[in-house]
PDB file of N, CA and C in Angstrom:
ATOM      1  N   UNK A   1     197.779 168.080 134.081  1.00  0.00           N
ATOM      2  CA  UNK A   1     197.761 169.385 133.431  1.00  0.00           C
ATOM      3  C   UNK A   1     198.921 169.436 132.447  1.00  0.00           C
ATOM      4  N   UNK A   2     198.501 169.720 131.168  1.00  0.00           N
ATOM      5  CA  UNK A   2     199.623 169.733 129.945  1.00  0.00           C
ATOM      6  C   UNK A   2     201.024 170.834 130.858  1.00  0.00           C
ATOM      7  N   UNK A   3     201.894 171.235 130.015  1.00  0.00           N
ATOM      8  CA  UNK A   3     202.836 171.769 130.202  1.00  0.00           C
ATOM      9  C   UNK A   3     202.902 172.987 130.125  1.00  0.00           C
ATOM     10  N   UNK A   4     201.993 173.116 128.548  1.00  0.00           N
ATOM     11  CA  UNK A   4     201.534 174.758 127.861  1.00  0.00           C
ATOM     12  C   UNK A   4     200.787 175.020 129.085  1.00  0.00           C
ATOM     13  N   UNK A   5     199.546 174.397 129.454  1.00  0.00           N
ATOM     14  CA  UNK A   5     198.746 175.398 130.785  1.00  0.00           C
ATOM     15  C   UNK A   5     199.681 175.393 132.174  1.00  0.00           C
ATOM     16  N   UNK A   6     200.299 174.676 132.459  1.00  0.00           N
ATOM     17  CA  UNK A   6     201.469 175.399 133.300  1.00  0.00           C
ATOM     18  C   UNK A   6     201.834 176.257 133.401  1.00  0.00           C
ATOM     19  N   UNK A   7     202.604 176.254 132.080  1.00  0.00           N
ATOM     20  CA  UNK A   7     203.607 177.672 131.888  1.00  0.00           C
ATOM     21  C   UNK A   7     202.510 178.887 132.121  1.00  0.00           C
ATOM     22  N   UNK A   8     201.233 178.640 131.122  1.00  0.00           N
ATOM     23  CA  UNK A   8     200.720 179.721 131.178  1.00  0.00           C
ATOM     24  C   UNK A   8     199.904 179.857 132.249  1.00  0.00           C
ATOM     25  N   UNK A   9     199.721 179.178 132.916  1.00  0.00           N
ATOM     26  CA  UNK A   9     199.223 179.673 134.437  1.00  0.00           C
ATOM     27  C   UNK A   9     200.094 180.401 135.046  1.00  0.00           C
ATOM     28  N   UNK A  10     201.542 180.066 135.717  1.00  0.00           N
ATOM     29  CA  UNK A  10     202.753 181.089 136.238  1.00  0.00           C
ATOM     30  C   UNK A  10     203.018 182.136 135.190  1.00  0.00           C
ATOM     31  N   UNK A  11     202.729 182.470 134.076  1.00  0.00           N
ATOM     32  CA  UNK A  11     202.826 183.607 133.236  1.00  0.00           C
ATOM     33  C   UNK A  11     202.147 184.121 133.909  1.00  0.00           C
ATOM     34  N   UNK A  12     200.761 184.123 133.866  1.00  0.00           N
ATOM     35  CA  UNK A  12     199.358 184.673 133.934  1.00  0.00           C
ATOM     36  C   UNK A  12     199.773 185.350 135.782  1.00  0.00           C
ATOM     37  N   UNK A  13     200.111 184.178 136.076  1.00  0.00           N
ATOM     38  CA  UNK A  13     199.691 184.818 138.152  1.00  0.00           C
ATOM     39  C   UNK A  13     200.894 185.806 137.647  1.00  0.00           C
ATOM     40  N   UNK A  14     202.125 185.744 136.652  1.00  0.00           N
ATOM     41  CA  UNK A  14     203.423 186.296 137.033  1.00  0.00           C
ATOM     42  C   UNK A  14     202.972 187.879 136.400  1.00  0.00           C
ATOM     43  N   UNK A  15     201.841 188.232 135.199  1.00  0.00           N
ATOM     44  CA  UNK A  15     201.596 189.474 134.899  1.00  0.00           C
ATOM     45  C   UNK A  15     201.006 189.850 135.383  1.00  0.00           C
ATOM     46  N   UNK A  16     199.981 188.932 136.375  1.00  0.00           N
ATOM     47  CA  UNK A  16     198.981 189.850 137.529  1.00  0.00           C
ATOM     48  C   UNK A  16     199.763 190.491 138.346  1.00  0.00           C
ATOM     49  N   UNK A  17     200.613 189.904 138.842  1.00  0.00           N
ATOM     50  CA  UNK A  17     201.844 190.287 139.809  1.00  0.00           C
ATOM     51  C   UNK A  17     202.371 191.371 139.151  1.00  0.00           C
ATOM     52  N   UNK A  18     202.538 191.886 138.400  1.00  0.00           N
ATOM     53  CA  UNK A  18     203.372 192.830 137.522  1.00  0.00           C
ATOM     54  C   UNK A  18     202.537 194.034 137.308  1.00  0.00           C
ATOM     55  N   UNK A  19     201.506 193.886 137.509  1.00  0.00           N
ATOM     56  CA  UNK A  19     200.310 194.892 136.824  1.00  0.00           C
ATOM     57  C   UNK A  19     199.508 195.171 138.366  1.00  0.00           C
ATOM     58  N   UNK A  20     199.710 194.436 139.143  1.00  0.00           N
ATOM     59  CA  UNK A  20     199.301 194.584 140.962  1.00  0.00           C
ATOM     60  C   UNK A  20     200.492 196.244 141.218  1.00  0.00           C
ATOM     61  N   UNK A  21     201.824 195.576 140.784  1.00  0.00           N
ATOM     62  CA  UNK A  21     203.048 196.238 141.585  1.00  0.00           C
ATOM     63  C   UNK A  21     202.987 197.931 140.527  1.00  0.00           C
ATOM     64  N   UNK A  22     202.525 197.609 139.559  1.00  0.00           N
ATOM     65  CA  UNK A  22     202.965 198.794 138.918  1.00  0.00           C
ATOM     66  C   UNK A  22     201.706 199.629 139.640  1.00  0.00           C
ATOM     67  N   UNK A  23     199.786 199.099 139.593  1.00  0.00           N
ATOM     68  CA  UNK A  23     199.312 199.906 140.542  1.00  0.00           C
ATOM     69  C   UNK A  23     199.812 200.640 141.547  1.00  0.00           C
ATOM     70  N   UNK A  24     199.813 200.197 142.287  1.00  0.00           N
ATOM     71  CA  UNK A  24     201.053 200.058 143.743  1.00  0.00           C
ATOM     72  C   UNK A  24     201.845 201.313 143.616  1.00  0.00           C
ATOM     73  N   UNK A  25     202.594 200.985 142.333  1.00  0.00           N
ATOM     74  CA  UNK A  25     203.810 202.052 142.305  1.00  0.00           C
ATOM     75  C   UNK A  25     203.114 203.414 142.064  1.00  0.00           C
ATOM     76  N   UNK A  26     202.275 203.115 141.336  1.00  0.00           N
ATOM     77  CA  UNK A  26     201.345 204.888 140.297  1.00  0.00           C
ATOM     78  C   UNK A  26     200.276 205.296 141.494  1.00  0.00           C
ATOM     79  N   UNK A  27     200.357 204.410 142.899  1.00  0.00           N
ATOM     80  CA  UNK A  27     199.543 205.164 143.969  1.00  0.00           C
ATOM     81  C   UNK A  27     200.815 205.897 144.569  1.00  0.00           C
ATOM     82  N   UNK A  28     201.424 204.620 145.073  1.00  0.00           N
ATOM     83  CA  UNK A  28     201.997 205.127 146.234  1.00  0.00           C
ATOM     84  C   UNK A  28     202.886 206.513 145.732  1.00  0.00           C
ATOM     85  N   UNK A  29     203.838 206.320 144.836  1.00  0.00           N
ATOM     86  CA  UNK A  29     205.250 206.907 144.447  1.00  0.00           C
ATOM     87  C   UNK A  29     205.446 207.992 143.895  1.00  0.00           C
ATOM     88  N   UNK A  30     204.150 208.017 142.604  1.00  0.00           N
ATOM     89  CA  UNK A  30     204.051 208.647 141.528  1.00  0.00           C
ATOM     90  C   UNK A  30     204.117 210.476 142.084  1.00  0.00           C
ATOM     91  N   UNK A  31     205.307 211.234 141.605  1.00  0.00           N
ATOM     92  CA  UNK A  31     205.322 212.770 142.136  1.00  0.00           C
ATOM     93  C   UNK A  31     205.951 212.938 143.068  1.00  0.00           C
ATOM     94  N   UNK A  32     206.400 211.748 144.053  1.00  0.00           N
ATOM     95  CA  UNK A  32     207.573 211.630 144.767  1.00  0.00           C
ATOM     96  C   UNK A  32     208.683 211.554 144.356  1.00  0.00           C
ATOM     97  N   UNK A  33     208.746 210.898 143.351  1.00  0.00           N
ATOM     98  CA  UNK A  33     210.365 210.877 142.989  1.00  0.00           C
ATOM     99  C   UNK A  33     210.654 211.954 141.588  1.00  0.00           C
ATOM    100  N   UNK A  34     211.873 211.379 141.784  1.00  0.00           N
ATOM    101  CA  UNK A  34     212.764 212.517 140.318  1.00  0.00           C
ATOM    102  C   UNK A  34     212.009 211.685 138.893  1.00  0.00           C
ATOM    103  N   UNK A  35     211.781 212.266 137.876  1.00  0.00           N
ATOM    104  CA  UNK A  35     211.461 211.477 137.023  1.00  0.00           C
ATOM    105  C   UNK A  35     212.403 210.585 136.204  1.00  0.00           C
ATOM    106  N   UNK A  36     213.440 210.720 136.309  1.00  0.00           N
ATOM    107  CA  UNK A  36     214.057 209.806 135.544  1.00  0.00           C
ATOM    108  C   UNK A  36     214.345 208.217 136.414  1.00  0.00           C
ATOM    109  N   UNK A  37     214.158 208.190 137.401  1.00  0.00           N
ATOM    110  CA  UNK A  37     213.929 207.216 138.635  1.00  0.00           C
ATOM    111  C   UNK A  37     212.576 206.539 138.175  1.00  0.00           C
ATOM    112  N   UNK A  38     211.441 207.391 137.931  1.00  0.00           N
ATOM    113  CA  UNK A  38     209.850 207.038 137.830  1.00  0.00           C
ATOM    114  C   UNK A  38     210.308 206.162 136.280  1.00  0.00           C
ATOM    115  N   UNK A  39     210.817 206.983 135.672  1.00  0.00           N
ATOM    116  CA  UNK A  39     211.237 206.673 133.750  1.00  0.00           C
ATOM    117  C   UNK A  39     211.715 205.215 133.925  1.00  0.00           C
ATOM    118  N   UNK A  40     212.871 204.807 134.743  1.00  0.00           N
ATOM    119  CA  UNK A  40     213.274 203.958 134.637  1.00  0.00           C
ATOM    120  C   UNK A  40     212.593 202.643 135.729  1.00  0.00           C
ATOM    121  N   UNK A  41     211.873 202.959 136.213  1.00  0.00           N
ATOM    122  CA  UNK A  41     210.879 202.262 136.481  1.00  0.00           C
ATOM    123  C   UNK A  41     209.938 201.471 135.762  1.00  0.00           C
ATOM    124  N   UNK A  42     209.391 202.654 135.178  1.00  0.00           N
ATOM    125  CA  UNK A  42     208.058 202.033 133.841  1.00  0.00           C
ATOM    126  C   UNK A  42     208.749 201.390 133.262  1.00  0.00           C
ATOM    127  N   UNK A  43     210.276 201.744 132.265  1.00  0.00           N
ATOM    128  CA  UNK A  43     210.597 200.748 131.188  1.00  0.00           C
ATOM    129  C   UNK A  43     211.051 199.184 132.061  1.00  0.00           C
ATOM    130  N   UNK A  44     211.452 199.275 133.371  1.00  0.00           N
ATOM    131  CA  UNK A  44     211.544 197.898 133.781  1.00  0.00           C
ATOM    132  C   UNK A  44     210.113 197.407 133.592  1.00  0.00           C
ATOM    133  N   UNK A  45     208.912 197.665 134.113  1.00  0.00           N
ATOM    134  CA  UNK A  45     207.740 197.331 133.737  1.00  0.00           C
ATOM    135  C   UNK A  45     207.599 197.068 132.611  1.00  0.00           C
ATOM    136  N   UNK A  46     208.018 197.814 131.642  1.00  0.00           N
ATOM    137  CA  UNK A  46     207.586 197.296 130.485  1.00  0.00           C
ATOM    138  C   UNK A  46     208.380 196.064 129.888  1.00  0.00           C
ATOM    139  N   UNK A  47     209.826 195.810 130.052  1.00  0.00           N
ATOM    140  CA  UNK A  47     210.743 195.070 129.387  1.00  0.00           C
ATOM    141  C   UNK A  47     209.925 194.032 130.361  1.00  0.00           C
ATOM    142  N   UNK A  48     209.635 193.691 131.492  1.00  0.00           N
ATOM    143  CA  UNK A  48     209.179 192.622 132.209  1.00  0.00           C
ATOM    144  C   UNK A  48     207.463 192.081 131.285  1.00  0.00           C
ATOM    145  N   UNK A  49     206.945 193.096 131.140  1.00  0.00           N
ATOM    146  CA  UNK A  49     205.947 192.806 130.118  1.00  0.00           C
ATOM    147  C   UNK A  49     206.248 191.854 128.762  1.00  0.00           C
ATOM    148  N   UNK A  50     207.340 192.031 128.459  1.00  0.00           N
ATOM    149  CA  UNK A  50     207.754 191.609 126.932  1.00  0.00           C
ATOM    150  C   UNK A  50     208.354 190.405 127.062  1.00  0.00           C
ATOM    151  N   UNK A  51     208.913 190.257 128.383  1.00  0.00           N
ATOM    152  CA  UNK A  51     209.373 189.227 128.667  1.00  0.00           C
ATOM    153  C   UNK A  51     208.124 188.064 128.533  1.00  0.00           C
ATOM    154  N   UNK A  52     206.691 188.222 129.547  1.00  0.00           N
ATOM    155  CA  UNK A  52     206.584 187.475 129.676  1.00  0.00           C
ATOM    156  C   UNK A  52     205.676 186.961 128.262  1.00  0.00           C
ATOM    157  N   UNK A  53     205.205 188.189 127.488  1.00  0.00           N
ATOM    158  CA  UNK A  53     204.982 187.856 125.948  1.00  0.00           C
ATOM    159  C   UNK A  53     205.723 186.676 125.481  1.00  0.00           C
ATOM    160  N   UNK A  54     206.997 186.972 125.500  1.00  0.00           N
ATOM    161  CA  UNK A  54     207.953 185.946 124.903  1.00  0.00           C
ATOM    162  C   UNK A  54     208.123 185.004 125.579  1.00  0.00           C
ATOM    163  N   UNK A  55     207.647 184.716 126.884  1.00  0.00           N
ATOM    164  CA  UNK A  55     207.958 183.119 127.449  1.00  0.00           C
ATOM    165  C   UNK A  55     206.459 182.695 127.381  1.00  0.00           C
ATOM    166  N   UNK A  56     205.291 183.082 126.876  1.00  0.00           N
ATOM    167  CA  UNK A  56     204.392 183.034 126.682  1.00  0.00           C
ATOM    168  C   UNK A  56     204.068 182.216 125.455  1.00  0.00           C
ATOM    169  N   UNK A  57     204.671 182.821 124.315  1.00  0.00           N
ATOM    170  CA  UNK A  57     205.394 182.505 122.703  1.00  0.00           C
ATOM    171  C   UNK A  57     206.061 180.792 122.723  1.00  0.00           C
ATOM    172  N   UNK A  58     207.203 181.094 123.712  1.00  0.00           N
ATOM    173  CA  UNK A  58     208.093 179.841 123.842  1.00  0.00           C
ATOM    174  C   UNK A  58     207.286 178.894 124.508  1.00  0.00           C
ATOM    175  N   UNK A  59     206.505 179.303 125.285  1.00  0.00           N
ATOM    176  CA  UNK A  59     206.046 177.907 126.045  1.00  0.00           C
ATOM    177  C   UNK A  59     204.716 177.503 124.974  1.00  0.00           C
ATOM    178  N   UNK A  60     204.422 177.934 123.946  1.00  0.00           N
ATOM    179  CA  UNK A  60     203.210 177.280 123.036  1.00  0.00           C
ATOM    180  C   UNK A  60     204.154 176.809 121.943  1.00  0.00           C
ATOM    181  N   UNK A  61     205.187 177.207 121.658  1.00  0.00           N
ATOM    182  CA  UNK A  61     206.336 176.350 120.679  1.00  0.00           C
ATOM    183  C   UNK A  61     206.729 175.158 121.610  1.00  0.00           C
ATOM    184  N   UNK A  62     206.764 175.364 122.272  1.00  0.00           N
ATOM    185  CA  UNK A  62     207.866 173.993 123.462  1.00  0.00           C
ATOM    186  C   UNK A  62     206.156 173.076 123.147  1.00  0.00           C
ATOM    187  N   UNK A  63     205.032 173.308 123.326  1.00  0.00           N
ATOM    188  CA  UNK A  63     204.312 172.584 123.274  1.00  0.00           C
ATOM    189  C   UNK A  63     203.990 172.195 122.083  1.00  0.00           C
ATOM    190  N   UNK A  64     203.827 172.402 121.388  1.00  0.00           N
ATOM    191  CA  UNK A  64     203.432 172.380 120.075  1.00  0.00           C
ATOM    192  C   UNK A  64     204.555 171.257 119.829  1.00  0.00           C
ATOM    193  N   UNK A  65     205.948 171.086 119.958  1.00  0.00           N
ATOM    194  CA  UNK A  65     207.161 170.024 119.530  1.00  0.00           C
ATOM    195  C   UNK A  65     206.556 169.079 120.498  1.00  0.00           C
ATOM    196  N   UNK A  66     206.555 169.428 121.866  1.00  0.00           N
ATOM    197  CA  UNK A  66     206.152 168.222 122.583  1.00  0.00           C
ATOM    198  C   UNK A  66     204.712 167.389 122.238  1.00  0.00           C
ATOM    199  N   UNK A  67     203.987 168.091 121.653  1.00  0.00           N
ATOM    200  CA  UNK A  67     202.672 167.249 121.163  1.00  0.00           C
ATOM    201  C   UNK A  67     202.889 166.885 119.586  1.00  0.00           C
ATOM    202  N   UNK A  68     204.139 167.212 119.078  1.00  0.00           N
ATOM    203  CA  UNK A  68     204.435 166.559 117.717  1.00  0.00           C
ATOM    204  C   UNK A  68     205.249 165.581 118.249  1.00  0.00           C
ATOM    205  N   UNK A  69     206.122 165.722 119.103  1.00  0.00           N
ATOM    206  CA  UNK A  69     206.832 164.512 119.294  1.00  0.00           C
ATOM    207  C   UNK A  69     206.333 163.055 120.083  1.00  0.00           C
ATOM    208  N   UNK A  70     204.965 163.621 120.485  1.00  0.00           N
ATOM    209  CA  UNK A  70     204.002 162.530 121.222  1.00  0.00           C
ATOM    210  C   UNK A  70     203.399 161.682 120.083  1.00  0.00           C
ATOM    211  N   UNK A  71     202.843 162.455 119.412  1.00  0.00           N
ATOM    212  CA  UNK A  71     202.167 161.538 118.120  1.00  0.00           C
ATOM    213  C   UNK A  71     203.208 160.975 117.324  1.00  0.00           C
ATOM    214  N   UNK A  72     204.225 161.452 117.297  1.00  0.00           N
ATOM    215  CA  UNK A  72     205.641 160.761 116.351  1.00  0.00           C
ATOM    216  C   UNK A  72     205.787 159.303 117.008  1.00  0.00           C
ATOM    217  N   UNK A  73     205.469 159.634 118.610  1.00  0.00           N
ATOM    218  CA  UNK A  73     206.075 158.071 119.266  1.00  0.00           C
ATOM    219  C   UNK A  73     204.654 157.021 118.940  1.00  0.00           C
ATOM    220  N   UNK A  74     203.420 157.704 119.655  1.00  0.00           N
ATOM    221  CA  UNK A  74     201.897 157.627 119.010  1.00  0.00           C
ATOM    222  C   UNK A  74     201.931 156.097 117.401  1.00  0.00           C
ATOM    223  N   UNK A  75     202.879 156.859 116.797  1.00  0.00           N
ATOM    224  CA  UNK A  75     202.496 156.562 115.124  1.00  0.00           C
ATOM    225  C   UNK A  75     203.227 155.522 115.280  1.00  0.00           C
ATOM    226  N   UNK A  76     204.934 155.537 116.053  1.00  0.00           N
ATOM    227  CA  UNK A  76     205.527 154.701 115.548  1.00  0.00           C
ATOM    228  C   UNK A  76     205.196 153.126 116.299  1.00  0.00           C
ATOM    229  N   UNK A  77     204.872 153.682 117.935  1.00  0.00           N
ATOM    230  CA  UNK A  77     204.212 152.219 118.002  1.00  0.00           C
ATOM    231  C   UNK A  77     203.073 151.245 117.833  1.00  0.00           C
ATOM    232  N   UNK A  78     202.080 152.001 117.245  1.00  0.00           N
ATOM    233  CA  UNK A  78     200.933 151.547 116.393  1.00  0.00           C
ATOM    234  C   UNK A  78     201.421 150.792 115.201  1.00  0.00           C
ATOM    235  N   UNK A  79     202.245 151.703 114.653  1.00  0.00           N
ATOM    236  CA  UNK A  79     202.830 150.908 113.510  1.00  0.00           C
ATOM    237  C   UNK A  79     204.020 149.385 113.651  1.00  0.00           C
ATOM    238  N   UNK A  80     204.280 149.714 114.776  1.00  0.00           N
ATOM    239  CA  UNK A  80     205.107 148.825 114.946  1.00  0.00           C
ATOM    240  C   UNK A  80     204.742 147.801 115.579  1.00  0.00           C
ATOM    241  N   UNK A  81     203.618 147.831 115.958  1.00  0.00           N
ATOM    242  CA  UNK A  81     202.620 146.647 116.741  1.00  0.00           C
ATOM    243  C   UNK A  81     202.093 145.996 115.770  1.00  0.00           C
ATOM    244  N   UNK A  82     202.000 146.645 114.519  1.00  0.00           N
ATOM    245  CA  UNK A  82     201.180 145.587 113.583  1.00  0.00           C
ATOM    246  C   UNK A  82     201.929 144.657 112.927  1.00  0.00           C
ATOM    247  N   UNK A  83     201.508 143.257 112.675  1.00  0.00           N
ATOM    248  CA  UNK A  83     201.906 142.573 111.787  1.00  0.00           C
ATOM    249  C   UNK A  83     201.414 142.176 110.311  1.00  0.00           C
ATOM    250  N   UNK A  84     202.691 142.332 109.622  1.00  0.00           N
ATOM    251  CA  UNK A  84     202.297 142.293 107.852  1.00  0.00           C
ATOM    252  C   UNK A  84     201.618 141.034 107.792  1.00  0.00           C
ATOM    253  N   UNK A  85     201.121 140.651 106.845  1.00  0.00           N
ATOM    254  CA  UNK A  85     200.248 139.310 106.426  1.00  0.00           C
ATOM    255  C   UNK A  85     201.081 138.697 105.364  1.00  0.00           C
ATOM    256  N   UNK A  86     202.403 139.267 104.786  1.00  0.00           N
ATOM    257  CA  UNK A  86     202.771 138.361 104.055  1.00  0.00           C
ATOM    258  C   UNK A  86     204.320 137.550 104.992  1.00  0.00           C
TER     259      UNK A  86
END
């Protein structure tokens, strides 16, 4: 399994997980507490959202170098296996 579907598999289980707990929270909690408690709740939800946007981002750049730097090695020993004719 490449690296990119890695990452983005533990992204993926890690926003299900994130979007499970916030259910969770908007059953169980929601009108129980003070709102600025509830407030600062959601924006952790949300900054955790953005997070995983952005390691989402990084892990298709990290791949993208790692599959340029595969064909870089790719090229150079093809090329370097051949012999000139003169």
């Amino acid at each position: 399994m490449e690296f990119e579907a890695v990452i983005a598999k533990h992204l993926d289980a890690k926003h299900v997980r994130i979007t499970h707990i916030q259910q969770e929270y908007e059953m169980k909690i929601k009108g129980l507490m003070p709102a600025t408690v509830r407030q600062e709740l959601e924006d952790t939800i949300s900054s955790m959202k953005s997070q995983v946007t952005f390691l989402q981002k990084r892990a298709s750049v990290l791949q993208e170098e790692l599959d340029t730097y595969r064909n870089r090695r790719w090229v150079y020993h093809f090329t370097s296996s051949l012999t000139l004719p003169f």
